[in-house]
N, C-alpha and C. Protein backbone atom coordinates (compact mmCIF):
# COMPACT_ATOMS: atom_id res chain seq x y z
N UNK A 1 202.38 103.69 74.72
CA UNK A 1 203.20 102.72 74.04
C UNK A 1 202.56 102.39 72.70
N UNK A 2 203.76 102.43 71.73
CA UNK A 2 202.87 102.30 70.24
C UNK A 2 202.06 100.60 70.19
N UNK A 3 201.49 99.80 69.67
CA UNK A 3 201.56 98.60 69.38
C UNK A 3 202.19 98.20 68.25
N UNK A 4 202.81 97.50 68.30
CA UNK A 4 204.43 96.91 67.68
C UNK A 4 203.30 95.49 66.65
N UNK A 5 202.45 94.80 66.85
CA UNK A 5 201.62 93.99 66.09
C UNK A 5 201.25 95.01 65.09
N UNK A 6 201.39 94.35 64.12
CA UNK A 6 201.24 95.11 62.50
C UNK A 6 199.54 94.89 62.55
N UNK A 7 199.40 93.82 62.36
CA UNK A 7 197.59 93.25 62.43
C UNK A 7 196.85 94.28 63.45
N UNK A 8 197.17 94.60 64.58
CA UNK A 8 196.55 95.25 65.63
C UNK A 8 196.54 96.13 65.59
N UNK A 9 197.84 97.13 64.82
CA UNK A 9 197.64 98.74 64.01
C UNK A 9 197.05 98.87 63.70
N UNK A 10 196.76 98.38 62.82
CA UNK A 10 195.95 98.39 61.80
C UNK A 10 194.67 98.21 61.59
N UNK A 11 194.59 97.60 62.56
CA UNK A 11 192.92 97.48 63.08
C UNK A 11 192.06 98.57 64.01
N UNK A 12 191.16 98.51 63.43
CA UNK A 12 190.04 99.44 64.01
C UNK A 12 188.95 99.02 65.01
N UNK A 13 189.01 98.86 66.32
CA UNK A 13 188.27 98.26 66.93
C UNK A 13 186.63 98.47 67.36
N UNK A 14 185.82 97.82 67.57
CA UNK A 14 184.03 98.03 67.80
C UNK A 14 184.11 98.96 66.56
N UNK A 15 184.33 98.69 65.34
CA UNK A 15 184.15 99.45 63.97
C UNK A 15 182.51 99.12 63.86
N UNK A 16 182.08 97.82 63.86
CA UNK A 16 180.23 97.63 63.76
C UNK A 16 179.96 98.24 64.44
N UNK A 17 180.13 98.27 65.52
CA UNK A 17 179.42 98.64 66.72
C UNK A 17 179.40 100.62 66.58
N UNK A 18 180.55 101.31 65.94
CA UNK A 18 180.57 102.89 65.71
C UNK A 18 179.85 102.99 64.51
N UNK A 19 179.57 101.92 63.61
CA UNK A 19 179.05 102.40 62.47
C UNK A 19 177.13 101.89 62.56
N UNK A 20 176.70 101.59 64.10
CA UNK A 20 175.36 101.69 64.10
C UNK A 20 175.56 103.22 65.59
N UNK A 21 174.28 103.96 64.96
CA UNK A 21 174.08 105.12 65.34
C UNK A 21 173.30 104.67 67.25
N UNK A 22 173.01 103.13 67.47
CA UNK A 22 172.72 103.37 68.81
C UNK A 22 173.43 103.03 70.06
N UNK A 23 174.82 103.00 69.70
CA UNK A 23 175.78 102.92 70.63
C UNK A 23 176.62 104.05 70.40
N UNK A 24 176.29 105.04 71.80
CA UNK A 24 177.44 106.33 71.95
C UNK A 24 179.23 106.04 71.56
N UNK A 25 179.69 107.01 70.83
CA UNK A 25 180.82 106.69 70.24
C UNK A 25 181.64 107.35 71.58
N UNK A 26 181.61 108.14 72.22
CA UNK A 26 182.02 108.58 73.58
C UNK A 26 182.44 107.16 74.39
N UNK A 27 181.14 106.61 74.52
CA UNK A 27 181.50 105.31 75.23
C UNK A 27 182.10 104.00 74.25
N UNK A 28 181.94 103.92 73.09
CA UNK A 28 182.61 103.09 72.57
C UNK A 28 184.26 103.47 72.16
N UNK A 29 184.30 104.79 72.09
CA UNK A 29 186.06 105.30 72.56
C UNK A 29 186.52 104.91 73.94
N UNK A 30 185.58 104.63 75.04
CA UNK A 30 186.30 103.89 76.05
C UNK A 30 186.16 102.52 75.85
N UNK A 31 185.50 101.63 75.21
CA UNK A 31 185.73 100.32 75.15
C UNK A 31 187.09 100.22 73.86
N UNK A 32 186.99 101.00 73.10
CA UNK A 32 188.46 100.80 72.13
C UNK A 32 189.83 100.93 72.90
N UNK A 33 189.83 101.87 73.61
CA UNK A 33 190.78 101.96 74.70
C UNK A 33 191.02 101.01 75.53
N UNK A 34 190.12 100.07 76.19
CA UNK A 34 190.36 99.06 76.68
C UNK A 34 191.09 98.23 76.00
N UNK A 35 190.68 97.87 75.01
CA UNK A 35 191.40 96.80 74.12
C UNK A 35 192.29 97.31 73.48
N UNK A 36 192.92 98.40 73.19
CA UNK A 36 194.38 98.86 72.96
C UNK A 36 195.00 98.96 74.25
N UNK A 37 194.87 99.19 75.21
CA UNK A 37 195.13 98.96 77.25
C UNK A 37 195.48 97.06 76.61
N UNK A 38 194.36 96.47 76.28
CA UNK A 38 195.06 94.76 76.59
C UNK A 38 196.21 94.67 75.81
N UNK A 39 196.08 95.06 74.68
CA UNK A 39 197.25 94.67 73.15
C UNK A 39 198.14 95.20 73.86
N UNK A 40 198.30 96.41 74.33
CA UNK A 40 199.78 97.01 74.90
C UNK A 40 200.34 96.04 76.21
N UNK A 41 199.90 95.24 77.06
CA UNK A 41 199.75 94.73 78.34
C UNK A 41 200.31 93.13 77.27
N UNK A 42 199.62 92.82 76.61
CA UNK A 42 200.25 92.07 76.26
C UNK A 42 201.56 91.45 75.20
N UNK A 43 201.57 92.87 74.57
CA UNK A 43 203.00 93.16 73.94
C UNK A 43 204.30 93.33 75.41
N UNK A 44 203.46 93.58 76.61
CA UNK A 44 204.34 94.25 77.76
C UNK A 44 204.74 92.76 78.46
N UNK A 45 203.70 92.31 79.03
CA UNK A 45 203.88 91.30 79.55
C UNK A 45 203.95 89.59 78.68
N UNK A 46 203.77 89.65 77.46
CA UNK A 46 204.17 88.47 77.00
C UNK A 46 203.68 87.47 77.40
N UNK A 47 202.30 87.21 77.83
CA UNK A 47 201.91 85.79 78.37
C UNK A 47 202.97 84.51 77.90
N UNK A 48 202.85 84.12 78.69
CA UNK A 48 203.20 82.60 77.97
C UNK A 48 202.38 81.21 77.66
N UNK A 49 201.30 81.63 78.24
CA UNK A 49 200.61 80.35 77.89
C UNK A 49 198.70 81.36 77.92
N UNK A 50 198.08 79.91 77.81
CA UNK A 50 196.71 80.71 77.48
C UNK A 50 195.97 81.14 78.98
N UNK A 51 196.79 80.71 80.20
CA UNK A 51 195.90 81.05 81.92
C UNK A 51 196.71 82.19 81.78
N UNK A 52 198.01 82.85 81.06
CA UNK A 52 198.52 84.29 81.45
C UNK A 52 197.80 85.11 80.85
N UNK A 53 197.37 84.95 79.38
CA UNK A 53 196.26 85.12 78.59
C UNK A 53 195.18 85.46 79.11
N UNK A 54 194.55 84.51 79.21
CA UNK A 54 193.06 84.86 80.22
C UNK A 54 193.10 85.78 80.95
N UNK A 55 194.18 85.85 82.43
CA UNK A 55 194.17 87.03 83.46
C UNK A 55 194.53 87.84 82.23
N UNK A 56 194.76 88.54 81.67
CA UNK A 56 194.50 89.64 81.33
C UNK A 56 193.54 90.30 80.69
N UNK A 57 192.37 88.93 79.44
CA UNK A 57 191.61 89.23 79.14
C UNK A 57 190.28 89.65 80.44
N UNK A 58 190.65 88.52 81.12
CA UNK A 58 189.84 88.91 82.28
C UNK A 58 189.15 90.15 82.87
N UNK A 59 191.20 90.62 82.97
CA UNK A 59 191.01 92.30 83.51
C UNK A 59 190.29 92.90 82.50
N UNK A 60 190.43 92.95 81.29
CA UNK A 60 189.67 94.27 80.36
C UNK A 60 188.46 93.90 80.57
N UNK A 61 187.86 92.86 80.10
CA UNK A 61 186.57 92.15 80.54
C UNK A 61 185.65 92.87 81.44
N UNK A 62 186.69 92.98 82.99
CA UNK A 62 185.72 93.63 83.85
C UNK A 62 185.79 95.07 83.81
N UNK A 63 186.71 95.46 82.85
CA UNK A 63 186.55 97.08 82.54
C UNK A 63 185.36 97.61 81.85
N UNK A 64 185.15 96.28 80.53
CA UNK A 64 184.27 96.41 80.12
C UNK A 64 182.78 96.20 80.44
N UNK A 65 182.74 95.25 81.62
CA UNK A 65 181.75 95.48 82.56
C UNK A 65 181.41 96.59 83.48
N UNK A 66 182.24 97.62 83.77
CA UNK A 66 182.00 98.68 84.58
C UNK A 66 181.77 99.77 83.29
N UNK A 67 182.27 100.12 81.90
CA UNK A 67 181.16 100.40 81.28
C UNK A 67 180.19 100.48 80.31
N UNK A 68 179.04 99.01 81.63
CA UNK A 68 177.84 99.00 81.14
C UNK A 68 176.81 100.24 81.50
N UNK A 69 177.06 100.56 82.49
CA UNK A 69 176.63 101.64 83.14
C UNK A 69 176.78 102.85 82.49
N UNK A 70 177.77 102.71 81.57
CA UNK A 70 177.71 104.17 80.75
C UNK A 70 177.07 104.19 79.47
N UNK A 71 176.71 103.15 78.83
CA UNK A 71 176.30 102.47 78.20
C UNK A 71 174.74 103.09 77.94
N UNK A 72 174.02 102.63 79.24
CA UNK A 72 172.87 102.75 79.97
C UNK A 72 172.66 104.13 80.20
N UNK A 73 173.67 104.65 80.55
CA UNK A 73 173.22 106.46 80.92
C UNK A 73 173.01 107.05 79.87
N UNK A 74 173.37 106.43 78.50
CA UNK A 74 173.54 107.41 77.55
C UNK A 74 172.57 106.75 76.31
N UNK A 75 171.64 105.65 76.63
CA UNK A 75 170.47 105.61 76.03
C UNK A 75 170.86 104.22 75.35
N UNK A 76 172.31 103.73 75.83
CA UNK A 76 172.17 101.91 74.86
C UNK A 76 172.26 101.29 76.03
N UNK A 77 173.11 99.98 75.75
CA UNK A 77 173.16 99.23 76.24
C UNK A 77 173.94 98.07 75.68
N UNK A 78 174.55 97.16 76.10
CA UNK A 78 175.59 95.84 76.00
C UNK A 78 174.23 95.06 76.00
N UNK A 79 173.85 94.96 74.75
CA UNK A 79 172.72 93.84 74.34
C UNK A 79 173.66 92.63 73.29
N UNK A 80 172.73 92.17 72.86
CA UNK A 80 173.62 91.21 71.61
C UNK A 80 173.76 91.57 70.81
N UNK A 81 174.06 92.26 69.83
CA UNK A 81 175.10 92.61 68.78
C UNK A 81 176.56 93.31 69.47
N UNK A 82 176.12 93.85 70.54
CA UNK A 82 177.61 94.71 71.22
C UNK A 82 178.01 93.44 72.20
N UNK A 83 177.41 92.67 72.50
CA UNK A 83 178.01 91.50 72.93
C UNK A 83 179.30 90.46 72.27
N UNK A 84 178.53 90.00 71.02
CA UNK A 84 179.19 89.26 69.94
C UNK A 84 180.33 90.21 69.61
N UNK A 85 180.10 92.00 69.34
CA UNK A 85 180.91 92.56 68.53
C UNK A 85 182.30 92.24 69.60
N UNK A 86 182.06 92.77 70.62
CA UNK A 86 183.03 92.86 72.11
C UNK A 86 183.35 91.44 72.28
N UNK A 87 183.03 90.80 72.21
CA UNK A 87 183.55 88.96 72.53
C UNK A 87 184.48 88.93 70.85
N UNK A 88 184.43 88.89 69.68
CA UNK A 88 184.73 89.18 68.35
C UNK A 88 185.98 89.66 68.63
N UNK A 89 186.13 91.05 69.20
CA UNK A 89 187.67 91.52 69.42
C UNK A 89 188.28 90.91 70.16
N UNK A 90 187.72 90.42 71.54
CA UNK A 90 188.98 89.48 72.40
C UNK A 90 189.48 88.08 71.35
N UNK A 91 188.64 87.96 70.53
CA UNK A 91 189.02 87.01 69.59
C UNK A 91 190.28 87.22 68.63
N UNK A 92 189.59 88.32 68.25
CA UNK A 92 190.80 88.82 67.07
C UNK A 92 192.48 88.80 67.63
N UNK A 93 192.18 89.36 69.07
CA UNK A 93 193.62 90.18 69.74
C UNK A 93 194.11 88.24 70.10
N UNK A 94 193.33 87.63 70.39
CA UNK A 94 193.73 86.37 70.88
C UNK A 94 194.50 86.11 69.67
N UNK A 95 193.87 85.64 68.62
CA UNK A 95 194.51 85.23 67.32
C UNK A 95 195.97 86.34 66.60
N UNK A 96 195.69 87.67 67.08
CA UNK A 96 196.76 88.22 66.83
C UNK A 96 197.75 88.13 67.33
N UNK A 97 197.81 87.55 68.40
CA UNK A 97 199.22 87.39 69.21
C UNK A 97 199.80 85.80 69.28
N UNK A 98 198.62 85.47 68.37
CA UNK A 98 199.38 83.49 68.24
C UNK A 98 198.73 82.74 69.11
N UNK A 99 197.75 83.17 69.68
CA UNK A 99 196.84 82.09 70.68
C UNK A 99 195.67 81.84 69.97
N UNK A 100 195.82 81.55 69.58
CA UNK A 100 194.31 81.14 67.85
C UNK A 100 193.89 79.65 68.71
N UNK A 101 194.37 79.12 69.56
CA UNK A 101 193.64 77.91 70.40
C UNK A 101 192.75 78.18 72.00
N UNK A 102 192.77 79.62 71.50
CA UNK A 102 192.16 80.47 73.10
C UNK A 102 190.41 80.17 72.78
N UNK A 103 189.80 80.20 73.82
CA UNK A 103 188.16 79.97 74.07
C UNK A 103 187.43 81.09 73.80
N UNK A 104 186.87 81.40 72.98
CA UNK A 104 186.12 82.87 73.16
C UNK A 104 185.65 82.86 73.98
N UNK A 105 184.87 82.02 74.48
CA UNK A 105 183.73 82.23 76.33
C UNK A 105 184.80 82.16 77.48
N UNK A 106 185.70 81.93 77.62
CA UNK A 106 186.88 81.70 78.43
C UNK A 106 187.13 83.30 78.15
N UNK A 107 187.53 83.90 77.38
CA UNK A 107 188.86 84.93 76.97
C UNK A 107 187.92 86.26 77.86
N UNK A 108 186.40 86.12 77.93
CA UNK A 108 185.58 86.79 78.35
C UNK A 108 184.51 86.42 79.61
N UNK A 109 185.63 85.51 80.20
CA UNK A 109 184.57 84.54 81.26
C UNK A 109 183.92 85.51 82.31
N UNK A 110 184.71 86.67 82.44
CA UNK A 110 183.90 87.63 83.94
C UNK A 110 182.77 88.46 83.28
N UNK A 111 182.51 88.70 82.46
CA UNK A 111 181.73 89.25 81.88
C UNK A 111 180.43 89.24 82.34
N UNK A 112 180.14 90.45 82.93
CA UNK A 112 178.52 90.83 82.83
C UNK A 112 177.12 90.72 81.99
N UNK A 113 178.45 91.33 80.89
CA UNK A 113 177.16 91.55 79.43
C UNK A 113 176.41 90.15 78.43
């Protein structure tokens, strides 16, 4: 499904995070995918408020917790800069869809990393 948000086209996601050489771009093509997986889910499903919101940030959240492990196999790791960068996008996608009153620590509450 294309994303229909002009802002979210257009955007390039974990861009810091591909433009330092110690996070595998292999695995950061699966965390971009996640968060084009939420934008589409939520162009699909339309939350209506910020708890429909959440369950979905939720779900990517723990996607992005399962891979930490790949993360790890391949010589990085979900430290703090890939923390902030990854908390940063649930931000952005929050504000892109008109929930600009969403929690960043909320939008990412299951979070491992």
């Amino acid at each position: 499904m294309p994303i229909s948000n002009e802002q979210v086209a257009g955007h390039r996601f974990l861009r810091v995070l591909y433009e330092d050489d110690y996070y595998p771009d292999q695995v950061l093509d699966r965390g971009a995918a996640v968060l084009l997986r939420l934008c589409e889910r939520i162009e699909t499903e339309r939350p209506a408020d910020l708890a429909a919101l959440y369950a979905l940030t939720h779900a990517a959240t723990r996607a992005f917790n399962d891979l930490d492990a790949e993360f790890i196999a391949a010589g990085s790791e979900i430290e703090t800069v890939a923390r902030d960068g990854i908390a940063e996008e649930f931000g952005f996608i929050a504000d892109a869809y008109g929930f600009t009153d969403a929690d960043l620590e909320e939008l990412v509450a299951p979070r491992d990393w």
